[in-house]
C-alpha atoms as a PDB file:
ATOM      1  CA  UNK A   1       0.000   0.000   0.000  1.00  0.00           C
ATOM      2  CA  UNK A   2       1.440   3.176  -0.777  1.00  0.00           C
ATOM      3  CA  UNK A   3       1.945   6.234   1.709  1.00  0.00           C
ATOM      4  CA  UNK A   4      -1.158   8.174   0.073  1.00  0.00           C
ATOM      5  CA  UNK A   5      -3.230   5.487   1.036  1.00  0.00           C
ATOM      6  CA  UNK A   6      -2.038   4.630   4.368  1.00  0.00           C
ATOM      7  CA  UNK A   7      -2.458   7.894   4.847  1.00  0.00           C
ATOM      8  CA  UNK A   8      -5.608   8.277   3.770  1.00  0.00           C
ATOM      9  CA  UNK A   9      -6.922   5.016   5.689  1.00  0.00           C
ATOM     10  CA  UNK A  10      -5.511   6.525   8.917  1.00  0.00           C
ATOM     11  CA  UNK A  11      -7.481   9.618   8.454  1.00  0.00           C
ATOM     12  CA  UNK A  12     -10.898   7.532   7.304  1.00  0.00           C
ATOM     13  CA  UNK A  13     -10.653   5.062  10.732  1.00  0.00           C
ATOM     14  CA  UNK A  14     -10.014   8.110  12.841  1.00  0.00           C
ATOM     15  CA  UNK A  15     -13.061  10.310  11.798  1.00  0.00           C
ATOM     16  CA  UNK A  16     -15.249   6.994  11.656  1.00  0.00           C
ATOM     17  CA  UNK A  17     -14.659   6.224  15.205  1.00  0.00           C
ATOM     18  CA  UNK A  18     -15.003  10.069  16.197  1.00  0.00           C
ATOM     19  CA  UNK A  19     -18.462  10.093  14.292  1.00  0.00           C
ATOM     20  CA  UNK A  20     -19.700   7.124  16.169  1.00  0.00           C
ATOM     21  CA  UNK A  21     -18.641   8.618  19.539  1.00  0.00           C
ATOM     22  CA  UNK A  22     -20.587  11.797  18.759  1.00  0.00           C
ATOM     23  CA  UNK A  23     -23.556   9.656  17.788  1.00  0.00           C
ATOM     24  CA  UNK A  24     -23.402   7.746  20.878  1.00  0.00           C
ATOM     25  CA  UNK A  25     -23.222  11.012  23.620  1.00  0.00           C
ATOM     26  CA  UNK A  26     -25.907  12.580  21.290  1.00  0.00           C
ATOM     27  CA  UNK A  27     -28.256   9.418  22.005  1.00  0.00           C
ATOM     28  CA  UNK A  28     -27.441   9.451  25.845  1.00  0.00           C
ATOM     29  CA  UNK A  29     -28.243  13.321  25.987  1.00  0.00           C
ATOM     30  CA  UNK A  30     -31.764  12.957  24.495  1.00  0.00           C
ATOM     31  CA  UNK A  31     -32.738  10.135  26.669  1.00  0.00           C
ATOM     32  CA  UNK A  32     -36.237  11.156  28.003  1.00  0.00           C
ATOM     33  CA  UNK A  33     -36.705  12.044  31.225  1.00  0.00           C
ATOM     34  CA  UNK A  34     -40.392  11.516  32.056  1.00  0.00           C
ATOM     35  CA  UNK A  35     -42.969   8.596  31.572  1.00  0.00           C
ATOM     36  CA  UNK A  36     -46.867   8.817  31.889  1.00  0.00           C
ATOM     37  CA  UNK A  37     -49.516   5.983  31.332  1.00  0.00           C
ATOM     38  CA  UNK A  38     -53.338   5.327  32.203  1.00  0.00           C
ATOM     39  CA  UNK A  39     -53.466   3.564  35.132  1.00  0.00           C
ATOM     40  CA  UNK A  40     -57.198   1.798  36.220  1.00  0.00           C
ATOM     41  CA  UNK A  41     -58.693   3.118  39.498  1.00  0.00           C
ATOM     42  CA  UNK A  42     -60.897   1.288  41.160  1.00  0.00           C
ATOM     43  CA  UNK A  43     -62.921   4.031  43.398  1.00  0.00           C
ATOM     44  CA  UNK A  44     -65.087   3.371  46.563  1.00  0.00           C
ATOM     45  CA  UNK A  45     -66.957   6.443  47.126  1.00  0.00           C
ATOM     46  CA  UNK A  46     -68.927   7.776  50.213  1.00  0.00           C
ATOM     47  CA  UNK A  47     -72.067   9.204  48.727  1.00  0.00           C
ATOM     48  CA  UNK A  48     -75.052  10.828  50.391  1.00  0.00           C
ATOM     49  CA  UNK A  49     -77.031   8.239  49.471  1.00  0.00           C
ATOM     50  CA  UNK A  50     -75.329   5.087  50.259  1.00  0.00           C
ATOM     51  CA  UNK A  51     -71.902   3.627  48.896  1.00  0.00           C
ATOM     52  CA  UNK A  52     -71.218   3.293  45.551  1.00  0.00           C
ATOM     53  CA  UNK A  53     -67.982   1.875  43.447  1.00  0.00           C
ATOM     54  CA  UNK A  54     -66.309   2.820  39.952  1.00  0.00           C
ATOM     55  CA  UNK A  55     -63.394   2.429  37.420  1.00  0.00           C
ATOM     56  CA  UNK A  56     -61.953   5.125  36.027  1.00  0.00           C
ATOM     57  CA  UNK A  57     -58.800   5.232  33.662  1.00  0.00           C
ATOM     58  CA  UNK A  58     -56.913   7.898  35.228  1.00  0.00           C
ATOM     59  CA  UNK A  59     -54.011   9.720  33.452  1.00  0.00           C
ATOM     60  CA  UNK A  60     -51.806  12.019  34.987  1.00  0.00           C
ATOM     61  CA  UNK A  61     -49.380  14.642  32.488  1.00  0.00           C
ATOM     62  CA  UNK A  62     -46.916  17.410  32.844  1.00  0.00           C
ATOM     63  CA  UNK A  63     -46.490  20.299  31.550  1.00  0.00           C
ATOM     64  CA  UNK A  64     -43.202  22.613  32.292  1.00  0.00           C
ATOM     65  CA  UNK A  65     -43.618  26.295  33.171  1.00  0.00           C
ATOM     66  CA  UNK A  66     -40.068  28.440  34.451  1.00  0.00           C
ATOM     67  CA  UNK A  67     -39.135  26.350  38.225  1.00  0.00           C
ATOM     68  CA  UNK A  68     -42.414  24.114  38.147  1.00  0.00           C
ATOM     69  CA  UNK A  69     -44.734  21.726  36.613  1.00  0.00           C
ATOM     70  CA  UNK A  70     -47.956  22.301  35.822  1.00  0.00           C
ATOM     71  CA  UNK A  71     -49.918  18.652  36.703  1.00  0.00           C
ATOM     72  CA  UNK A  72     -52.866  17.812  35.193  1.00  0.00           C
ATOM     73  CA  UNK A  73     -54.993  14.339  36.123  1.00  0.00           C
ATOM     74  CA  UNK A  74     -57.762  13.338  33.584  1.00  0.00           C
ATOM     75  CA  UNK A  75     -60.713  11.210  34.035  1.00  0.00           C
ATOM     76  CA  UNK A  76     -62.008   8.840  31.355  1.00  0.00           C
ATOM     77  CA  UNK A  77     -64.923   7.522  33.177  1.00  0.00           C
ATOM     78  CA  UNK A  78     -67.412   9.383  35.465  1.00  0.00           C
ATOM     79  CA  UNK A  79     -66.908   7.531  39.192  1.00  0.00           C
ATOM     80  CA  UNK A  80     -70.659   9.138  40.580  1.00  0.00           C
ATOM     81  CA  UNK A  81     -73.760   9.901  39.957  1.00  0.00           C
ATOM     82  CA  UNK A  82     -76.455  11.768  41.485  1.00  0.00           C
ATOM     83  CA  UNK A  83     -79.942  10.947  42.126  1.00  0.00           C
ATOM     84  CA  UNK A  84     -81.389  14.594  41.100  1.00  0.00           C
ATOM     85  CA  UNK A  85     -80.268  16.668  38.415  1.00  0.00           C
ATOM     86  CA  UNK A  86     -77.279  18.858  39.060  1.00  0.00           C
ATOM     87  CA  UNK A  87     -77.286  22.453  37.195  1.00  0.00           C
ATOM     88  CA  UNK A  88     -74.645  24.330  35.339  1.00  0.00           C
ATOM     89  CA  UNK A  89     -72.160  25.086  37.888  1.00  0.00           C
ATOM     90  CA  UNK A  90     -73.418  22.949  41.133  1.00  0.00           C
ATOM     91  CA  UNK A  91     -71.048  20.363  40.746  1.00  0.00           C
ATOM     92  CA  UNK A  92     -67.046  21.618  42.428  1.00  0.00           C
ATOM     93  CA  UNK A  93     -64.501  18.492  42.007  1.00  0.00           C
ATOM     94  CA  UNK A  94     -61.202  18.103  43.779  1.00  0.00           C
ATOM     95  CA  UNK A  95     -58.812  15.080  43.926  1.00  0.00           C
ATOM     96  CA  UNK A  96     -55.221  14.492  46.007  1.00  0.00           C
ATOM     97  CA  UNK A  97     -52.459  13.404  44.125  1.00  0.00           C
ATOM     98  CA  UNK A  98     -49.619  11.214  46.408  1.00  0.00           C
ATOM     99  CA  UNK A  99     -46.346  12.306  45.600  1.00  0.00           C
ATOM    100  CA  UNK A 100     -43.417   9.281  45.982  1.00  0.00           C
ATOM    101  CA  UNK A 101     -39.985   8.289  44.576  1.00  0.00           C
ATOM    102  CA  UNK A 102     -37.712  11.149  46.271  1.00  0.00           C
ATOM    103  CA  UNK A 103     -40.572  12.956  47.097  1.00  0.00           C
ATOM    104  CA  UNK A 104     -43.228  12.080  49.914  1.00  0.00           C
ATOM    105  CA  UNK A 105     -46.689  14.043  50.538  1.00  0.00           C
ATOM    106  CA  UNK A 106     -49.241  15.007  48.312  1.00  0.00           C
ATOM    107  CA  UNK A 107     -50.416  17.855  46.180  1.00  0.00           C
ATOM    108  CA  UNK A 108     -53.650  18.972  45.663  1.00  0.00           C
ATOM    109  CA  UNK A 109     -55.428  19.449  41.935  1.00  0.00           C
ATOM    110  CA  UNK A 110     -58.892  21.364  41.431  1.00  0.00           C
ATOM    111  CA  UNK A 111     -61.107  21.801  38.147  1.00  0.00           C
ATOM    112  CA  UNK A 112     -63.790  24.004  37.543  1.00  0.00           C
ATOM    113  CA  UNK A 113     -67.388  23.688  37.777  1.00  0.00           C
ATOM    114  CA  UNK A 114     -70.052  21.380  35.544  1.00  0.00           C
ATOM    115  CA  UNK A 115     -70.237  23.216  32.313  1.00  0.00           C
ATOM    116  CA  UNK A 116     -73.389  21.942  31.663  1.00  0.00           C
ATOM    117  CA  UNK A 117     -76.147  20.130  33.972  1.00  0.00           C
ATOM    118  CA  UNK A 118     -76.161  16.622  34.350  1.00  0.00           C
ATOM    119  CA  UNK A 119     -79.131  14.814  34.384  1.00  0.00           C
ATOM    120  CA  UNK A 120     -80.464  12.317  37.489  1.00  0.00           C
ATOM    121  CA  UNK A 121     -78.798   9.117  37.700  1.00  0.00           C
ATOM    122  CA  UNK A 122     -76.131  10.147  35.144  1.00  0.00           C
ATOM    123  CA  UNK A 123     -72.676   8.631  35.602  1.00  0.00           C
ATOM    124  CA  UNK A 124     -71.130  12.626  36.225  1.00  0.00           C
ATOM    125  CA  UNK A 125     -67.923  13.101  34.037  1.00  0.00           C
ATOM    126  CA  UNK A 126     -65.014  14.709  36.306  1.00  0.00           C
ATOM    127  CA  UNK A 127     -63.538  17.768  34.353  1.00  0.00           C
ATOM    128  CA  UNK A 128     -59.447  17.946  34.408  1.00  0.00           C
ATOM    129  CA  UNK A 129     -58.162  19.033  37.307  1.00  0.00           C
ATOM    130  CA  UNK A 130     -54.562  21.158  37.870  1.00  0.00           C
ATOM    131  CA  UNK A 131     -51.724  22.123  40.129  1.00  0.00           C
ATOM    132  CA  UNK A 132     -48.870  23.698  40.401  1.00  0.00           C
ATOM    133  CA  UNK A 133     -45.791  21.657  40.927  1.00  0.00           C
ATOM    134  CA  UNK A 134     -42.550  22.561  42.440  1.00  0.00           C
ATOM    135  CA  UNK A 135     -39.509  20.681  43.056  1.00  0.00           C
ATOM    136  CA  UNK A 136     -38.253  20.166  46.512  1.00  0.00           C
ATOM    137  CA  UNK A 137     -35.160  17.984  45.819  1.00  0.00           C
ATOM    138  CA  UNK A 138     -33.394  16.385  42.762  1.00  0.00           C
ATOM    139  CA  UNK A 139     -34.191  12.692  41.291  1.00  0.00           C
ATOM    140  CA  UNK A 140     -37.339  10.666  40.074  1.00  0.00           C
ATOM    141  CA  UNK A 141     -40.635  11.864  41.585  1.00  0.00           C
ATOM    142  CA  UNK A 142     -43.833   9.833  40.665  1.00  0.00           C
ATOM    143  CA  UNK A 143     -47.698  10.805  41.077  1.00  0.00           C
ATOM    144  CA  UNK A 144     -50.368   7.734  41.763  1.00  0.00           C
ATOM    145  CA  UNK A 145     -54.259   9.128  42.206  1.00  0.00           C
ATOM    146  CA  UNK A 146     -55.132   9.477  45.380  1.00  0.00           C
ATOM    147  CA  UNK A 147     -58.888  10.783  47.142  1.00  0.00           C
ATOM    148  CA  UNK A 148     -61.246  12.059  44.312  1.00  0.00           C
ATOM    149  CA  UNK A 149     -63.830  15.154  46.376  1.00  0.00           C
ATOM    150  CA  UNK A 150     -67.247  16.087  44.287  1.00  0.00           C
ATOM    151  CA  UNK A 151     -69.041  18.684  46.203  1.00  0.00           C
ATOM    152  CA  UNK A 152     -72.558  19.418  45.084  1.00  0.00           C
ATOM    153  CA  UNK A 153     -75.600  21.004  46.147  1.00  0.00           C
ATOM    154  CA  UNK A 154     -74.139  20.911  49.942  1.00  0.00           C
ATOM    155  CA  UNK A 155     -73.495  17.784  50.086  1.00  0.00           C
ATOM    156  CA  UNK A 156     -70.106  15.880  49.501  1.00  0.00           C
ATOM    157  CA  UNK A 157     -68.987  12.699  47.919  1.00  0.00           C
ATOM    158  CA  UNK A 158     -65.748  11.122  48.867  1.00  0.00           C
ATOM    159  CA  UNK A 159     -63.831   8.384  46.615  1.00  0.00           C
ATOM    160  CA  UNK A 160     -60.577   6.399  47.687  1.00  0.00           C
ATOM    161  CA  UNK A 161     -58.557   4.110  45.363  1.00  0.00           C
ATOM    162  CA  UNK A 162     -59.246   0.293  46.706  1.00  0.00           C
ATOM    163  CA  UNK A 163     -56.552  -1.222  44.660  1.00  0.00           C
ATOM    164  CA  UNK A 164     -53.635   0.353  45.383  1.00  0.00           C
ATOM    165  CA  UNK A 165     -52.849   1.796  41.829  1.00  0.00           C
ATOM    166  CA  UNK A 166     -49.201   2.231  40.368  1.00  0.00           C
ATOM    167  CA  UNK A 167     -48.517   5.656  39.160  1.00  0.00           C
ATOM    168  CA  UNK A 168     -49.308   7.450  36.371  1.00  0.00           C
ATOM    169  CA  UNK A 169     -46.452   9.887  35.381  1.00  0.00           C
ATOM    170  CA  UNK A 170     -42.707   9.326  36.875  1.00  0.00           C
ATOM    171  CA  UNK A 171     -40.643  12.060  36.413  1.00  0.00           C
ATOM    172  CA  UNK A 172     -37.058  13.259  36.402  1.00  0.00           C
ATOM    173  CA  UNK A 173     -36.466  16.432  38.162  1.00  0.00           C
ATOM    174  CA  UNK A 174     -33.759  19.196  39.499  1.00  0.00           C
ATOM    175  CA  UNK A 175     -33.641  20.023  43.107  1.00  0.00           C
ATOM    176  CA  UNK A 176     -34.058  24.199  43.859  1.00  0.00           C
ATOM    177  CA  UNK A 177     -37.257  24.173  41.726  1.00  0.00           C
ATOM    178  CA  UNK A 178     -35.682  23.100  38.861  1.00  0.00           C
ATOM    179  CA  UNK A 179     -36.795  20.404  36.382  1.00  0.00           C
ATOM    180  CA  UNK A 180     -35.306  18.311  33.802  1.00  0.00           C
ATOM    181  CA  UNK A 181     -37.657  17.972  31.240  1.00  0.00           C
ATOM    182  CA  UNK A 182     -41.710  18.110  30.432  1.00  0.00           C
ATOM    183  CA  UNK A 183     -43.743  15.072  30.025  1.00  0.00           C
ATOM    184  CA  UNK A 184     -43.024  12.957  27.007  1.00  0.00           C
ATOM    185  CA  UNK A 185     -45.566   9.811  27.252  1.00  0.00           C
ATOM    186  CA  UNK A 186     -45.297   6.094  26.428  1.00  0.00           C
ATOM    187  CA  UNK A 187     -41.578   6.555  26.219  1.00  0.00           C
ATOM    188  CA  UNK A 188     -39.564   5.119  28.887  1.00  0.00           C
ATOM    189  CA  UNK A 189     -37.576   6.717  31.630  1.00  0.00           C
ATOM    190  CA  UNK A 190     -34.065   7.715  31.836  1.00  0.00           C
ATOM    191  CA  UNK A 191     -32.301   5.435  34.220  1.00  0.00           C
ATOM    192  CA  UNK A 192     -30.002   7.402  35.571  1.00  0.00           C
ATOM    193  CA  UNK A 193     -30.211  11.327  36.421  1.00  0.00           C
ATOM    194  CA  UNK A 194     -29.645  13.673  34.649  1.00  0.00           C
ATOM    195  CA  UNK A 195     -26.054  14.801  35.645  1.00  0.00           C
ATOM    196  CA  UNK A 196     -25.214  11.661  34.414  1.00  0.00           C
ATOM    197  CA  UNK A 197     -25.990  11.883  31.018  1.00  0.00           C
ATOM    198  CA  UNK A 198     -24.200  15.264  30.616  1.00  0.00           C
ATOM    199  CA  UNK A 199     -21.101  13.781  32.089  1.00  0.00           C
ATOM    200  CA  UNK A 200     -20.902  10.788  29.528  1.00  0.00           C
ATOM    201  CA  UNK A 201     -21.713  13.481  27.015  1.00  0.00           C
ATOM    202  CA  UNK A 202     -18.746  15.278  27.914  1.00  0.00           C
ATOM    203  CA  UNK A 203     -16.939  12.110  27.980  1.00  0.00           C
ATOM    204  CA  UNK A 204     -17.993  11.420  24.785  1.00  0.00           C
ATOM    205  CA  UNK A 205     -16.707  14.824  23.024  1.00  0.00           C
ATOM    206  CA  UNK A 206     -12.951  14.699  24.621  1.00  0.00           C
ATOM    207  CA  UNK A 207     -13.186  10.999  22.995  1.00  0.00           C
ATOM    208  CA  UNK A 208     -14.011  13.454  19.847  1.00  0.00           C
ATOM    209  CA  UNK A 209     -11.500  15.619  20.152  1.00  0.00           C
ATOM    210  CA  UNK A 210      -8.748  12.800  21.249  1.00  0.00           C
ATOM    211  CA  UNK A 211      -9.460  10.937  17.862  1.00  0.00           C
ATOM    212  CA  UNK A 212      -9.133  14.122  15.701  1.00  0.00           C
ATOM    213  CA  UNK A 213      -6.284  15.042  17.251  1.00  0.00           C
ATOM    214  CA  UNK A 214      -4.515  11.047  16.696  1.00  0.00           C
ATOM    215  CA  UNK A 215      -5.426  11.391  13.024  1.00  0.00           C
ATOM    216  CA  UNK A 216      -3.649  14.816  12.763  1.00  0.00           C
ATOM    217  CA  UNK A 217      -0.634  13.652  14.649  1.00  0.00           C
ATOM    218  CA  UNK A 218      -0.174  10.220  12.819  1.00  0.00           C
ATOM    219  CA  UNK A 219      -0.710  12.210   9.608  1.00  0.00           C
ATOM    220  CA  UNK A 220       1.728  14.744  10.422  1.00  0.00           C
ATOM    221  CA  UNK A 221       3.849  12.201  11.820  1.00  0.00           C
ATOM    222  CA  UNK A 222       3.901   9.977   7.961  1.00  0.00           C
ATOM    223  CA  UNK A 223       4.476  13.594   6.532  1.00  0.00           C
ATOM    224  CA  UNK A 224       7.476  14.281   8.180  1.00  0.00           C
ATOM    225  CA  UNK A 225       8.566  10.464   7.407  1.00  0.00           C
ATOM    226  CA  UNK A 226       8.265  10.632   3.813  1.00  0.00           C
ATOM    227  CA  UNK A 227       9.802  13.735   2.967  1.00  0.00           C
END
């Protein structure tokens, strides 16, 4: 093989290692950082008129705004009913939302009134509810449905999960009120935190920069040899 070509070679192997390197850190810096899914919740609920029991698909999503999260828990199935009509407006829904992973407590989420009435013995369809997340300390915090509240025409209507349901968004976060990234469902979490991924990213570009460098001095290296 002649000098050209070993030259040449040198040059080619370098950059095609560098190039793989860069894809590599580039595929550990996008890794997602949040993971939602509908979770069933099977609901015992306290009503004025006796006890009564439901399953509702609950899904939980994020939504990032400056230091915090907005959180918002949906309802795919309508957990109550009511045995009179309730009017536009009569019908004020809360829930609880448990907070675990590096986080403990809860948070609280509230939605607005019935937009319309809803007939007697109607299965009443919870509107979203929101809250404000904020961040107390770094790592993966998760949010499971907790105590569903309906308050109507002075009366109230209690709910609590009966079968212990997983939770429906996990999510990567920043201590300080800082937060890694916004919800991104069906995809799964990153493993590790954050930090970490930046770090082997940085690994990964002076791995770059070492190659380039290797090619230029074995080239410069040949240079010198031949002439």
């Amino acid at each position: 093989m002649s000098q050209r070509k070993r030259q040449a070679a040198a040059r080619g192997g370098a950059l095609a290692v560098a190039a793989a390197v860069a894809a590599g850190s580039a595929v550990l810096l996008a890794a997602p950082a949040a993971y939602a899914e509908v979770v069933d919740v099977d609901y015992s609920c306290k009503t004025p008129i006796g006890d009564k029991s439901a399953v509702s698909p609950i899904d939980i999503k994020s939504e990032k705004s400056g230091g915090s999260y907005k959180i918002t828990m949906t309802f795919e199935k309508g957990v109550s009913s009511s045995p009179v009509e309730l009017g536009k407006g009569a019908m004020n829904p809360s829930a609880v939302i448990k907070l675990g992973g590096s986080e403990s407590g809860t948070m609280q989420v509230k939605g607005p009134p019935n937009p319309e009435a809803i007939p007697a013995n109607t299965p009443i369809k919870i509107s979203d509810l929101s809250g404000t997340y904020t961040p107390k300390a770094g790592g993966k915090v998760t949010f499971t449905a907790s105590t569903l509240t309906i308050k109507a025409l002075g009366t109230t209507t209690t709910c609590t999960p009966t079968n212990n349901p997983k939770p429906s968004l996990s999510l990567d976060v920043e201590g300080s009120g800082g937060a890694a990234a916004s919800d991104s469902g069906g995809q799964l979490p990153q493993t590790g935190p954050v930090d970490s991924a930046v770090a082997l990213g940085t690994f990964g570009g002076t791995v770059l920069l070492a190659g380039v460098a290797g090619a230029l001095w074995l080239t410069r290296r040949e240079a010198r040899a031949t002439g």
